[in-house]
Protein backbone atom coordinates (compact mmCIF):
# COMPACT_ATOMS: atom_id res chain seq x y z
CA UNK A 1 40.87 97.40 103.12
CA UNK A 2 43.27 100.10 104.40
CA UNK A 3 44.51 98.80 106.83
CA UNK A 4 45.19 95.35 104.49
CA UNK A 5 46.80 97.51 102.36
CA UNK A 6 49.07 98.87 104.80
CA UNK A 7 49.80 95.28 106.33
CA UNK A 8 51.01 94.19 102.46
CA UNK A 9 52.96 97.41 102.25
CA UNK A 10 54.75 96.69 105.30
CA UNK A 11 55.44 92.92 104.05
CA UNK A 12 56.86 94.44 100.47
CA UNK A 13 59.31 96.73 102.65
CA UNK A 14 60.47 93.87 104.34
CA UNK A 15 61.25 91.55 101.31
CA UNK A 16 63.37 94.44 99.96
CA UNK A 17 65.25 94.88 103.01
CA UNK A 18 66.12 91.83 103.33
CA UNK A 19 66.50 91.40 99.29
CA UNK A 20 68.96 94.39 99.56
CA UNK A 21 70.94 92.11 102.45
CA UNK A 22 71.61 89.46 100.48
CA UNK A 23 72.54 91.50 97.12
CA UNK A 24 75.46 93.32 99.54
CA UNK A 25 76.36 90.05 101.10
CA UNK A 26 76.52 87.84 97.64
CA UNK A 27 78.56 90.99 96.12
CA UNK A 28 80.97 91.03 99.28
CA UNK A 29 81.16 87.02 98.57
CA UNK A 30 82.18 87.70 94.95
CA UNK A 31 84.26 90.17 95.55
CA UNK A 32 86.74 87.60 97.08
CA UNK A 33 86.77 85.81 94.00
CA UNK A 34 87.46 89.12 92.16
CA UNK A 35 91.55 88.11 92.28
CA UNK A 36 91.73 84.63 92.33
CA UNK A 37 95.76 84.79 93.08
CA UNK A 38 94.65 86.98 95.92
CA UNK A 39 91.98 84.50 97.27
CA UNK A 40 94.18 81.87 97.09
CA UNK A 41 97.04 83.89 99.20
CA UNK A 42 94.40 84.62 101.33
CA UNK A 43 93.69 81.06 101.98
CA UNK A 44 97.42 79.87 101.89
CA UNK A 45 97.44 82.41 105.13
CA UNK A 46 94.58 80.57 106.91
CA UNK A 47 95.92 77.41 106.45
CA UNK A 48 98.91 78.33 107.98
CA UNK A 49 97.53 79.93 110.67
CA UNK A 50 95.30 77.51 111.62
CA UNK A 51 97.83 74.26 111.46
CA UNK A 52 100.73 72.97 113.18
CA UNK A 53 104.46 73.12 112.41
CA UNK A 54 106.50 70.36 110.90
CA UNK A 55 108.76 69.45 113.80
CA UNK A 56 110.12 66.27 115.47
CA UNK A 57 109.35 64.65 118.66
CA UNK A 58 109.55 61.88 121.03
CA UNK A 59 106.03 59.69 121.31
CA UNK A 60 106.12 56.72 124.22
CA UNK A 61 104.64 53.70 123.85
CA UNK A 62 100.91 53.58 124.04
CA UNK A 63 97.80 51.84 123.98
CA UNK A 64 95.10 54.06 121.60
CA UNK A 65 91.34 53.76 120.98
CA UNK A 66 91.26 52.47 117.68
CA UNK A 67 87.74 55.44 117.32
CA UNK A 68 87.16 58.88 119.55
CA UNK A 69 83.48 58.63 121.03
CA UNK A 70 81.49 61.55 122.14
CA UNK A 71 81.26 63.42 125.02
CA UNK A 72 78.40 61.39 127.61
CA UNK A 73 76.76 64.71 128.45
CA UNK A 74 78.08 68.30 128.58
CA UNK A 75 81.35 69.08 129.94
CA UNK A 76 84.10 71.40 130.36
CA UNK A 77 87.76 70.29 129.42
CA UNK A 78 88.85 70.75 132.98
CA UNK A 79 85.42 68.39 133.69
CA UNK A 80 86.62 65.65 131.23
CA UNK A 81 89.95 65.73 132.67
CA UNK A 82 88.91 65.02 136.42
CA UNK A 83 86.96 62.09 134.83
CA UNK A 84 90.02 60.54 133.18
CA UNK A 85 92.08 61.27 136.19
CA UNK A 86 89.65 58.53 138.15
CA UNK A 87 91.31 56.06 135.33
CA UNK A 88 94.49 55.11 133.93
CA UNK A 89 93.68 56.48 131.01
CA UNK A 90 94.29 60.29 130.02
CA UNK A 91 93.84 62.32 126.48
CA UNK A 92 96.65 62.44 123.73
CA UNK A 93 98.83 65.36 123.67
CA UNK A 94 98.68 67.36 120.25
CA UNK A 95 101.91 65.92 119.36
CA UNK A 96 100.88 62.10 120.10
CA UNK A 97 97.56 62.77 118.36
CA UNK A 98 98.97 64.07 115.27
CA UNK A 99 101.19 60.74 114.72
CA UNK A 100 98.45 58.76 116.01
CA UNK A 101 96.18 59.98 112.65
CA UNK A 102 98.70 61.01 110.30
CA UNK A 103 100.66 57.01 110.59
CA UNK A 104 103.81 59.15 111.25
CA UNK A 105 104.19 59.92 107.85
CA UNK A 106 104.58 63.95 106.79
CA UNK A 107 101.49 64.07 105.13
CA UNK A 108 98.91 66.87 104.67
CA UNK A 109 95.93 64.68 105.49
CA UNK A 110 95.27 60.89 106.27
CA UNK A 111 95.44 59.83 102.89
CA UNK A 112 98.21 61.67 101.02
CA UNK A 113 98.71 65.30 99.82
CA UNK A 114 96.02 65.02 97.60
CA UNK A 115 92.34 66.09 97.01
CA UNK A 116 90.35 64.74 94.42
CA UNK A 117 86.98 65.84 93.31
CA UNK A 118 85.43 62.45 95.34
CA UNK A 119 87.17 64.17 98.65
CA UNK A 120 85.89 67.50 98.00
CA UNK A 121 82.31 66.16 97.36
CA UNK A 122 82.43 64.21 100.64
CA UNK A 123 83.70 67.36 102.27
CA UNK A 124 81.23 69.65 101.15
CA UNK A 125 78.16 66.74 102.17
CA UNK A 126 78.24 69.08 105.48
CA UNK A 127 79.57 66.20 107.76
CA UNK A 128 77.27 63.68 105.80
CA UNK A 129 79.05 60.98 103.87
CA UNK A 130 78.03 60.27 100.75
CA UNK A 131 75.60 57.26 99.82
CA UNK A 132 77.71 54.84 97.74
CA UNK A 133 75.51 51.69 97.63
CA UNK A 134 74.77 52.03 94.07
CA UNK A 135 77.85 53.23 93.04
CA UNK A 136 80.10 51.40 95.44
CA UNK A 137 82.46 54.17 95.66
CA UNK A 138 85.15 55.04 98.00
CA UNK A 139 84.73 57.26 100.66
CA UNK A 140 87.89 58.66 101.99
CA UNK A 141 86.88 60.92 104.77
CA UNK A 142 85.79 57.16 106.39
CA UNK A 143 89.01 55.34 105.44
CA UNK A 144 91.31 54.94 108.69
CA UNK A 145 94.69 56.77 109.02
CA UNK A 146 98.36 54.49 108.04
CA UNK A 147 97.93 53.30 111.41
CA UNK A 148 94.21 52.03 111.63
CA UNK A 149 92.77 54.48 113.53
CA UNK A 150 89.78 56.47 112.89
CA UNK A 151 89.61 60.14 112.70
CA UNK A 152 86.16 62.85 112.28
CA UNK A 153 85.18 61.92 108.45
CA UNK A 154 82.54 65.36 109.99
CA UNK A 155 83.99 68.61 110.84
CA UNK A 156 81.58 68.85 112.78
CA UNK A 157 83.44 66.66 115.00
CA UNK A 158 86.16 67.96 117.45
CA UNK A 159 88.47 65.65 119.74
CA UNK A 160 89.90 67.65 122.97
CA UNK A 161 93.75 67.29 123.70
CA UNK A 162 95.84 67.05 126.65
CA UNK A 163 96.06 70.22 126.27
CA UNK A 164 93.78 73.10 127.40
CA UNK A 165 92.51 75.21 124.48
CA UNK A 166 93.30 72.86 121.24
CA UNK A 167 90.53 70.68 119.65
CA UNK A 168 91.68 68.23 116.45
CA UNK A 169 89.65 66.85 113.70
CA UNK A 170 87.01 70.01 113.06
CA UNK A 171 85.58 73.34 113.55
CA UNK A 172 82.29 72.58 114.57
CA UNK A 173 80.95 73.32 111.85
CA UNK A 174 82.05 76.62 111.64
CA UNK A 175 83.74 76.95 108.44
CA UNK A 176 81.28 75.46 106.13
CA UNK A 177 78.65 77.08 108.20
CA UNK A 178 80.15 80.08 108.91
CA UNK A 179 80.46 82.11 105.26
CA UNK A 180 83.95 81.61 104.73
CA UNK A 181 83.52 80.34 101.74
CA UNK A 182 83.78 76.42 100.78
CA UNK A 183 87.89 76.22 100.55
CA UNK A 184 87.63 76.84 104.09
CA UNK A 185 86.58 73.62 105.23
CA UNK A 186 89.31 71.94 103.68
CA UNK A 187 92.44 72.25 106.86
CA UNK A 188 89.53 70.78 109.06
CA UNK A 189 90.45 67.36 107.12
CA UNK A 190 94.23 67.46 107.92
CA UNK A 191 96.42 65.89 110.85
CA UNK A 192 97.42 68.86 112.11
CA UNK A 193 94.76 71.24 111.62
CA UNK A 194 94.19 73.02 115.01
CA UNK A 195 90.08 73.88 116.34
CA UNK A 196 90.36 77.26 119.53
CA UNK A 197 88.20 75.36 122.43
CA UNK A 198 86.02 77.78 124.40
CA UNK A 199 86.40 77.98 127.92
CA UNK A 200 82.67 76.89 128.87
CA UNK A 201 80.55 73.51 128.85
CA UNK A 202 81.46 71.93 125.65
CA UNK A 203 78.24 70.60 123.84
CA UNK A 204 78.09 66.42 123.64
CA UNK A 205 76.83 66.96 120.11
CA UNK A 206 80.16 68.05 118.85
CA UNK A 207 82.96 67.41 121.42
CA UNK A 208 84.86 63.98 121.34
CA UNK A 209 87.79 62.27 123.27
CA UNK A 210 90.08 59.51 122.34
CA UNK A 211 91.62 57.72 125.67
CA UNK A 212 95.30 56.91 126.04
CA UNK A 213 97.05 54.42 128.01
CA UNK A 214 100.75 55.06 128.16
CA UNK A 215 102.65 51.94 128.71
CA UNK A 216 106.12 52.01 131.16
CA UNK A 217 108.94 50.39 129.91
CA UNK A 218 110.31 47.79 132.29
């Protein structure tokens, strides 16, 4: 019986430290929301951190995959790009992705400027569309871009660049997984909203390409 006792004991210690945990970690949540103008600085920041400039540049004339596919196994970038090489095709550079998804337009993501509470709902599904066959609703995160391509409705999703380093469409997961708080998923939606890469095998669960064919001008 003593030793039961002491076994329970040990349980109820446990509960409150990890009760105690989440109390300091829902107030340090809260806190953020303490000064809303603040919090929405705060986020204002990220989002300009985390995304491209406006600028203006040349594209050539290409052939695009209308969808990206996932990686066939795991790979690093400098992997994926030896396997292209052995093609014509190669990956799009930021720039020639961005136009590519955005339809050229200067537009915050696929669809406009806008988020509605539909988007935000489909956003916060954690990568999962919504199921609209009883309400045959739209779901924008599937829609394709001004110029009929297809770009991660999951930000779980992330396409790799020309360039070393940069990943397009999503986080991973990170954001909405991460304890950033829900706002934070939101950039992972736009054209030019830029993922860091990590220099190691990237998993085939996540990572994505889109092939290019440039096409030379006769």
């Amino acid at each position: 019986e003593k030793a039961k006792a002491n076994e329970n004991w040990e349980k109820v210690e446990e509960l409150e430290a990890d009760a105690e945990e989440d109390i300091s970690y829902m107030k340090e949540q809260l806190e953020k929301y303490e000064n809303v103008d603040a919090y929405i600085e705060s986020f204002k920041k990220y989002a300009a951190e985390m995304t491209s400039p406006v600028r203006v540049v040349d594209i050539p004339t290409m052939l695009v995959e209308v969808d990206s596919e996932f990686l066939e196994q795991d790979m690093t970038w400098e992997e994926v790009k030896q396997s292209l090489s052995e093609t014509p095709f190669r990956l799009p550079t930021e720039d020639e992705w961005e136009y590519i998804c955005s339809g050229g337009e200067r537009i915050f993501f696929k669809w406009g400027n806008q988020l509605s509470n539909d988007i935000l709902e489909e956003m916060y599904a954690i990568g999962t569309p919504r199921e609209n066959e009883q309400h045959d609703e739209i779901q924008y995160l599937l829609l394709p871009s001004n110029q009929a391509t297809f770009i991660a409705y999951d930000s779980y999703q992330v396409e790799l660049l020309d360039e070393k380093g940069i990943g397009k469409g999503g986080d991973g997961g990170c954001s909405i997984c991460g304890g950033d708080g829900a706002m934070y998923v939101i950039p992972c939606y736009s054209c030019f909203y830029q993922d860091s890469i990590p220099d190691r095998k990237l998993s085939n669960g996540f990572y994505k390409i889109r092939r290019v064919l440039p096409i030379t001008e006769v």
